[in-house]
Protein backbone atom coordinates (compact mmCIF):
# COMPACT_ATOMS: atom_id res chain seq x y z
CA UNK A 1 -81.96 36.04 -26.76
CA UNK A 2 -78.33 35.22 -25.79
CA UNK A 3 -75.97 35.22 -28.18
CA UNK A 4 -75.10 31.77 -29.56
CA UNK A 5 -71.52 29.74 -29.02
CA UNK A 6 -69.37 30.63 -32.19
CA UNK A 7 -67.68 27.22 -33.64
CA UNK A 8 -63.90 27.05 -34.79
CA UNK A 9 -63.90 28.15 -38.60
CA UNK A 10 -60.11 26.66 -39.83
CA UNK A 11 -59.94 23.94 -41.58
CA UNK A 12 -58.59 20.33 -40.60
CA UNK A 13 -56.89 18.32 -42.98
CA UNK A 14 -57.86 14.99 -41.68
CA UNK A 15 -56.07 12.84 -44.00
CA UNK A 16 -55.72 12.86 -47.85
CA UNK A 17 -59.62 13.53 -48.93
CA UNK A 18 -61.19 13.59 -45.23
CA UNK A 19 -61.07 17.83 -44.06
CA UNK A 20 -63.57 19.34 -41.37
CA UNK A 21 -65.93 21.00 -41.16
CA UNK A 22 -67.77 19.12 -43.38
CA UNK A 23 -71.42 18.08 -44.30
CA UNK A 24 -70.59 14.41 -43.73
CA UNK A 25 -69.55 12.92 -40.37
CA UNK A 26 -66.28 11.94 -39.36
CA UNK A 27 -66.31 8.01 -37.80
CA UNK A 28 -63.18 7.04 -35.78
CA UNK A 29 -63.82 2.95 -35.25
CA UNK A 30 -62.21 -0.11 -34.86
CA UNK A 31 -61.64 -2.19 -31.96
CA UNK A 32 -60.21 -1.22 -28.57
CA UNK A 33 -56.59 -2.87 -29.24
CA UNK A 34 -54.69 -4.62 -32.24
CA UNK A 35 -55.84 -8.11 -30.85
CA UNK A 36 -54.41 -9.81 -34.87
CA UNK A 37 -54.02 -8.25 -38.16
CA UNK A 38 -57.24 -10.36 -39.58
CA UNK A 39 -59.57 -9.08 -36.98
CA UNK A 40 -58.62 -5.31 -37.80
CA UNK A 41 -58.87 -6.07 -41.81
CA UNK A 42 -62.02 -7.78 -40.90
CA UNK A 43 -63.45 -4.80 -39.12
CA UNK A 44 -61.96 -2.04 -41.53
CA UNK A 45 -64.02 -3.88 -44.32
CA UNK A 46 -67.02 -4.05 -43.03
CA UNK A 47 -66.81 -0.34 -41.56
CA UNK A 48 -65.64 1.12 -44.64
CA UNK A 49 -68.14 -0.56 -46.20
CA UNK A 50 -71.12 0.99 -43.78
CA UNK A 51 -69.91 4.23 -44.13
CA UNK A 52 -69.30 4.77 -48.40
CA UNK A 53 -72.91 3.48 -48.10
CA UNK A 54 -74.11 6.32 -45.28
CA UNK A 55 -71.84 8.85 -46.84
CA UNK A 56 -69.73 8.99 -43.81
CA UNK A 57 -66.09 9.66 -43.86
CA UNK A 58 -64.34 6.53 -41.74
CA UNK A 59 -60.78 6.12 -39.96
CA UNK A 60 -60.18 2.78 -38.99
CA UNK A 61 -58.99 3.09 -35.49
CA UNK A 62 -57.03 0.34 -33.19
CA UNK A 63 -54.39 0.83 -30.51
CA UNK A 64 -51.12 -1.14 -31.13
CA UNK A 65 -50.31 -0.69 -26.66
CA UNK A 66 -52.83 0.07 -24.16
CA UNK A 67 -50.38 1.70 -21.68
CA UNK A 68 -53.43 2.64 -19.38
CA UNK A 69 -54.38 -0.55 -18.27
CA UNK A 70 -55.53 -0.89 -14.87
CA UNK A 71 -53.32 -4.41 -13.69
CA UNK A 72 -49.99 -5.36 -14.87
CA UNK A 73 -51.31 -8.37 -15.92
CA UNK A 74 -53.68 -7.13 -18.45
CA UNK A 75 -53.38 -7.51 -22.57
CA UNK A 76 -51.46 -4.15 -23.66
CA UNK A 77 -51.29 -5.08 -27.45
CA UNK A 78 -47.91 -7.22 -29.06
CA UNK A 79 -45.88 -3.41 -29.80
CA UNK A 80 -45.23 -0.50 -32.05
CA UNK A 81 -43.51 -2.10 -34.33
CA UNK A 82 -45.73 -5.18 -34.80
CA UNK A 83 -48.89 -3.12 -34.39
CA UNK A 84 -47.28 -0.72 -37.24
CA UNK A 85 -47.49 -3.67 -39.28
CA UNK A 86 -50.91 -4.39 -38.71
CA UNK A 87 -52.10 -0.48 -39.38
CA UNK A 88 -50.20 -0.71 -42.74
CA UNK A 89 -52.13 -3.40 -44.14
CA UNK A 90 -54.77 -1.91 -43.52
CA UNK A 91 -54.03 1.57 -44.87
CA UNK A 92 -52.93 -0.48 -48.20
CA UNK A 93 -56.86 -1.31 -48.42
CA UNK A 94 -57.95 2.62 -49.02
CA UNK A 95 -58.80 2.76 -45.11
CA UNK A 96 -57.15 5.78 -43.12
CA UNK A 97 -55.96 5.30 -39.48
CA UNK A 98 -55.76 6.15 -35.87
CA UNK A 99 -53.98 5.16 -33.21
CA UNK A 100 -52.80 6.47 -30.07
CA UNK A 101 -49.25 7.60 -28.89
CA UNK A 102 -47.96 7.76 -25.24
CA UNK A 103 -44.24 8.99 -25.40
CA UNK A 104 -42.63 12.20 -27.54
CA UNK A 105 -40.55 9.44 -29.16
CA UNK A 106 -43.37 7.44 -30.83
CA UNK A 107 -44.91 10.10 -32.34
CA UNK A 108 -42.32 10.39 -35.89
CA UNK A 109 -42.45 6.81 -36.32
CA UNK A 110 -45.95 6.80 -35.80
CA UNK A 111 -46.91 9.36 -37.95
CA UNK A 112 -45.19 7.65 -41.06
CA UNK A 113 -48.14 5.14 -40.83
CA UNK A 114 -50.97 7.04 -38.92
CA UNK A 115 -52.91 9.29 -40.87
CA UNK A 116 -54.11 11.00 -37.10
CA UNK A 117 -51.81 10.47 -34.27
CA UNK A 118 -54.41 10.34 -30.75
CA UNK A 119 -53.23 11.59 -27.69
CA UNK A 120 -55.47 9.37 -24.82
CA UNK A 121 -57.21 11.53 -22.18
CA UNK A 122 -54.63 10.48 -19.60
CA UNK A 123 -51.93 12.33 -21.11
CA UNK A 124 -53.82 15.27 -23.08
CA UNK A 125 -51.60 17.95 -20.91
CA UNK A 126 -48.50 16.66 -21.48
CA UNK A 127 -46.52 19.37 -23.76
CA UNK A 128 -43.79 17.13 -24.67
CA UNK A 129 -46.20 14.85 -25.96
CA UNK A 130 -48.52 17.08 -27.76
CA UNK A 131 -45.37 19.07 -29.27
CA UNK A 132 -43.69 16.03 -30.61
CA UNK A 133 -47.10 15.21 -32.05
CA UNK A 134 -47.54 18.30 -33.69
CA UNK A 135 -44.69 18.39 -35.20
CA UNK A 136 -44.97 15.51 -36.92
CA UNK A 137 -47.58 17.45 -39.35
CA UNK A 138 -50.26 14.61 -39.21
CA UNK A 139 -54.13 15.44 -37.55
CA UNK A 140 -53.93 15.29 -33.65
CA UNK A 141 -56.68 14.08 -32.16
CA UNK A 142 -56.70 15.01 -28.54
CA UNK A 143 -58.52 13.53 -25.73
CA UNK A 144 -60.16 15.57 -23.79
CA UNK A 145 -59.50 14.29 -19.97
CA UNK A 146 -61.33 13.07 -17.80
CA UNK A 147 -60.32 15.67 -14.77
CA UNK A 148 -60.49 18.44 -17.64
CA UNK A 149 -63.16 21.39 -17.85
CA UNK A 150 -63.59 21.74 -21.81
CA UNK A 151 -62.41 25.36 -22.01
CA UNK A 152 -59.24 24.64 -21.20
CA UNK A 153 -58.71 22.23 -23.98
CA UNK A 154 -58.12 25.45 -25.44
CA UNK A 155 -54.39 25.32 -24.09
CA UNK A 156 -54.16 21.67 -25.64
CA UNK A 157 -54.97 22.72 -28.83
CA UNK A 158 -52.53 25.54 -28.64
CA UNK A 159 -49.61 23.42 -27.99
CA UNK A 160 -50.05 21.19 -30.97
CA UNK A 161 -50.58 24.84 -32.77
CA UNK A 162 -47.62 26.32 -31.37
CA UNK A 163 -45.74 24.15 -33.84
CA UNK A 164 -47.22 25.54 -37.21
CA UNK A 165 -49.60 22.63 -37.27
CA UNK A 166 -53.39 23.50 -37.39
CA UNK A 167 -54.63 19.98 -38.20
CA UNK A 168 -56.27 19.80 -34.60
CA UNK A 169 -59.20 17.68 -33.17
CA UNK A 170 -61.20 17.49 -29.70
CA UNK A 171 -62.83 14.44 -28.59
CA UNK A 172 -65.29 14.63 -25.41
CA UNK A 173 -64.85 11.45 -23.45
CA UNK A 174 -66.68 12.08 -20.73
CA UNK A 175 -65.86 12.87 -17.08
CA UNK A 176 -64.96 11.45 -13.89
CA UNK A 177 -67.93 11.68 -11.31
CA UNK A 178 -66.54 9.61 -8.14
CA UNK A 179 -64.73 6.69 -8.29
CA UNK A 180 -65.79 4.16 -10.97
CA UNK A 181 -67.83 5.94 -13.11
CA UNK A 182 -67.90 8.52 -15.94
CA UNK A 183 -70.47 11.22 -16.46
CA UNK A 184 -70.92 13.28 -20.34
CA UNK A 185 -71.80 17.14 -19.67
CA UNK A 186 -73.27 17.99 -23.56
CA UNK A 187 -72.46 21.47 -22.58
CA UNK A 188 -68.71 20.29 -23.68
CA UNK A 189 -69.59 20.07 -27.23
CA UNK A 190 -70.38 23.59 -28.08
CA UNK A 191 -67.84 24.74 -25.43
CA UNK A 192 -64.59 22.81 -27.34
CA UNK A 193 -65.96 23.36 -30.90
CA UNK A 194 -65.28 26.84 -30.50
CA UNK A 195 -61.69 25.61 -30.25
CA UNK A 196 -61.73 23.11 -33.09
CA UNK A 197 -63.62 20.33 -34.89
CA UNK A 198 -65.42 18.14 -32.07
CA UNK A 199 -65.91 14.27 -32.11
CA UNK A 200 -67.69 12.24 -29.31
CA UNK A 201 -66.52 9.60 -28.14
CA UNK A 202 -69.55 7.95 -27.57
CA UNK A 203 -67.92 4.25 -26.23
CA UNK A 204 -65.28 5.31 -23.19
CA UNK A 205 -68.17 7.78 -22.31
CA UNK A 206 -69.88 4.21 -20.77
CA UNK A 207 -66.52 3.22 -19.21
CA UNK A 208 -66.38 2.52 -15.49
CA UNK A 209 -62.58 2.78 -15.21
CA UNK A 210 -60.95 0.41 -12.74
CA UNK A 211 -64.46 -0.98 -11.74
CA UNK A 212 -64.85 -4.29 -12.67
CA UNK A 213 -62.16 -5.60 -9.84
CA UNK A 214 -58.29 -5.03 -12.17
CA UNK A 215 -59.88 -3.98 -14.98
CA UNK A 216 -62.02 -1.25 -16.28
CA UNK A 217 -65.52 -1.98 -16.48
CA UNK A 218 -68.55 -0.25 -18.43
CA UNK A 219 -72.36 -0.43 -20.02
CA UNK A 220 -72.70 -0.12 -23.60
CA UNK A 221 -76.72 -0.48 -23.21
CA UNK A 222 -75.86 3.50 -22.90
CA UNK A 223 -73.75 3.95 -25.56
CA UNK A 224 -76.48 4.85 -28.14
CA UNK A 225 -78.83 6.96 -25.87
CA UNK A 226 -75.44 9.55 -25.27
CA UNK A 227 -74.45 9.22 -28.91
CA UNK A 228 -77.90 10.48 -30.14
CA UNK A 229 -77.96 13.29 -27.73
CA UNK A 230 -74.08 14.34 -29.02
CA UNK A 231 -75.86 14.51 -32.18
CA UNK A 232 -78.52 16.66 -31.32
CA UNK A 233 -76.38 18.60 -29.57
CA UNK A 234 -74.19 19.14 -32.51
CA UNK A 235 -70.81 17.33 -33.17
CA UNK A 236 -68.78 17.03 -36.61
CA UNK A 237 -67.88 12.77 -35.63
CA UNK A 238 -68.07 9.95 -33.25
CA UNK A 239 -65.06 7.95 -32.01
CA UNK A 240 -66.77 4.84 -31.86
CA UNK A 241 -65.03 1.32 -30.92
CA UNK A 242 -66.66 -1.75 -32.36
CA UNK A 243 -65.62 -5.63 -32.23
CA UNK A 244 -67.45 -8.92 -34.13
CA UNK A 245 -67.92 -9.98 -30.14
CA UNK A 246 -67.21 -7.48 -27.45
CA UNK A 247 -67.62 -9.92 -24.63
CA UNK A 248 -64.48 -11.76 -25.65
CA UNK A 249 -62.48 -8.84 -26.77
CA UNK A 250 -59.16 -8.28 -25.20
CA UNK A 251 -59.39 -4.50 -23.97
CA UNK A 252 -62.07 -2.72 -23.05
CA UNK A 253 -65.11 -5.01 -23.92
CA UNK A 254 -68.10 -3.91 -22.02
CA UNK A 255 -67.83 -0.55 -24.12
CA UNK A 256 -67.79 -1.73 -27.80
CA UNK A 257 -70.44 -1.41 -29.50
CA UNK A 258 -71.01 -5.13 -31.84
CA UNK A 259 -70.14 -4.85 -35.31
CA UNK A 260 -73.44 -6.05 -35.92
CA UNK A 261 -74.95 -2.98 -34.41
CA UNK A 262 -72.89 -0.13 -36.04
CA UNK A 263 -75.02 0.32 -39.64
CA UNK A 264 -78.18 0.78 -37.55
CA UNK A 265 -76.54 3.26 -34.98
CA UNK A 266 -75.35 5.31 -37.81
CA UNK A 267 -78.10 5.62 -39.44
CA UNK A 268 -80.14 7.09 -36.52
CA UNK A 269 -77.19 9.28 -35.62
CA UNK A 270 -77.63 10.61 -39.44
CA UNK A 271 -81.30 11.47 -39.20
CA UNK A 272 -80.79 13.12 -35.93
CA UNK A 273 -78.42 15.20 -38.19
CA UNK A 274 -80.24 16.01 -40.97
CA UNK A 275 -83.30 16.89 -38.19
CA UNK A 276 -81.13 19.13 -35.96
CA UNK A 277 -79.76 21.18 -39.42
């Protein structure tokens, strides 16, 4: 019998009371972008409450600029500093949170509000990035391209390492196959996680970027069939975005999964879990 895929054996500190590995998941959700500081609170309060019910450990995650959007014209999110704002209020409730950086310069600022600083997929080789990140001492949650093989994540991890700081996550987001669509080899999963804690990001892995004519499109019918098989396939978390109404959502709507929907997901994503042990 071939020898298994060893896993990553350091710790993560997460945030204050969240560390992987861990026998509970890790959740990263919230909507795609900071759309107003009510629909964020909204969300974070009805996630946090799903998940101290499941015994899941949940960062509320939201955007505050969506740099990567595919026209000019498209909602990017009102700004750092406004969006700042917005995360704050919600880390006053007891919620954690996420949110993504695109420039070395963000990343301090950032990180005096952001429990996890994300680099987005487009930008997961860019060392000025990742260092300035790292040094800020928070979690780094990387995103794993979508031109990337998974082994050489390996160098992605080791930049943000490279500055004393071992708080590192992967997230598998799937992979470009042609033009307008995204593919999710599970063989990723074991592959990273010998690199560091793995989450799956189970709603950009439905994305069709750039494919629904100046914006991205995407089909979240999918979104729970790949999320159970990332479960069986072994993960420590989901990245997960969710919205009270996706089809009116501001950035990236045909991937959320309705808020509605989450409780029931995560349960079958747990029992897949406890089966697979």
């Amino acid at each position: 019998m071939e020898k298994q895929l060893e896993t990553y054996s350091g710790t993560v500190q997460v945030s204050d009371g969240i560390s992987l590995p861990a026998a509970r998941y890790l959740l990263l959700s919230g909507p795609c972008v900071i759309e107003s500081q009510q629909l964020c609170l909204d969300v974070a309060g009805v996630m946090q409450e799903i998940c101290r019910d499941l015994g899941i450990d949940y960062v509320f995650k939201a955007s505050f600029d969506k740099a990567n959007r595919t026209a000019a014209s498209s909602f990017r999110g009102d700004g750092m500093d406004a969006g700042l704002q917005v995360l704050e209020a919600v880390r006053k409730t007891g919620v954690p949170v996420v949110t993504d950086i695109h420039l070395p310069e963000q990343a301090a600022e950032v990180a005096t509000v952001a429990d996890i600083l994300q680099i987005p997929a487009f930008l997961c080789r860019q060392t000025d990035l990742l260092l300035a990140a790292g040094l800020t001492g928070r979690a780094i949650n990387i995103k794993k391209g979508q031109f990337m093989a998974p082994e050489d994540m390996a160098y992605a991890a080791d930049k943000v390492r490279s500055t004393g700081n071992m708080n590192v996550l992967l997230t598998e987001r799937g992979s470009s196959f042609g033009y307008h669509n995204l593919v999710v080899d599970m063989r990723s999963l074991p592959v990273m996680r010998q690199f560091a804690p793995v989450l799956f990001d189970v709603t950009h892995s439905v994305q069709m970027p750039g494919g629904a004519g100046g914006k991205s499109g995407g089909d979240r019918r999918f979104a729970p069939y790949l999320a159970r098989a990332a479960a069986a396939a072994g993960v420590d978390g989901f990245f997960m975005e969710t919205h009270p109404d996706p089809d009116h959502a501001l950035s990236d709507g045909p991937n959320m999964i309705p808020l509605d929907q989450m409780r029931s997901l995560l349960e079958v994503l747990l029992q897949i879990r406890k089966a697979s042990e």
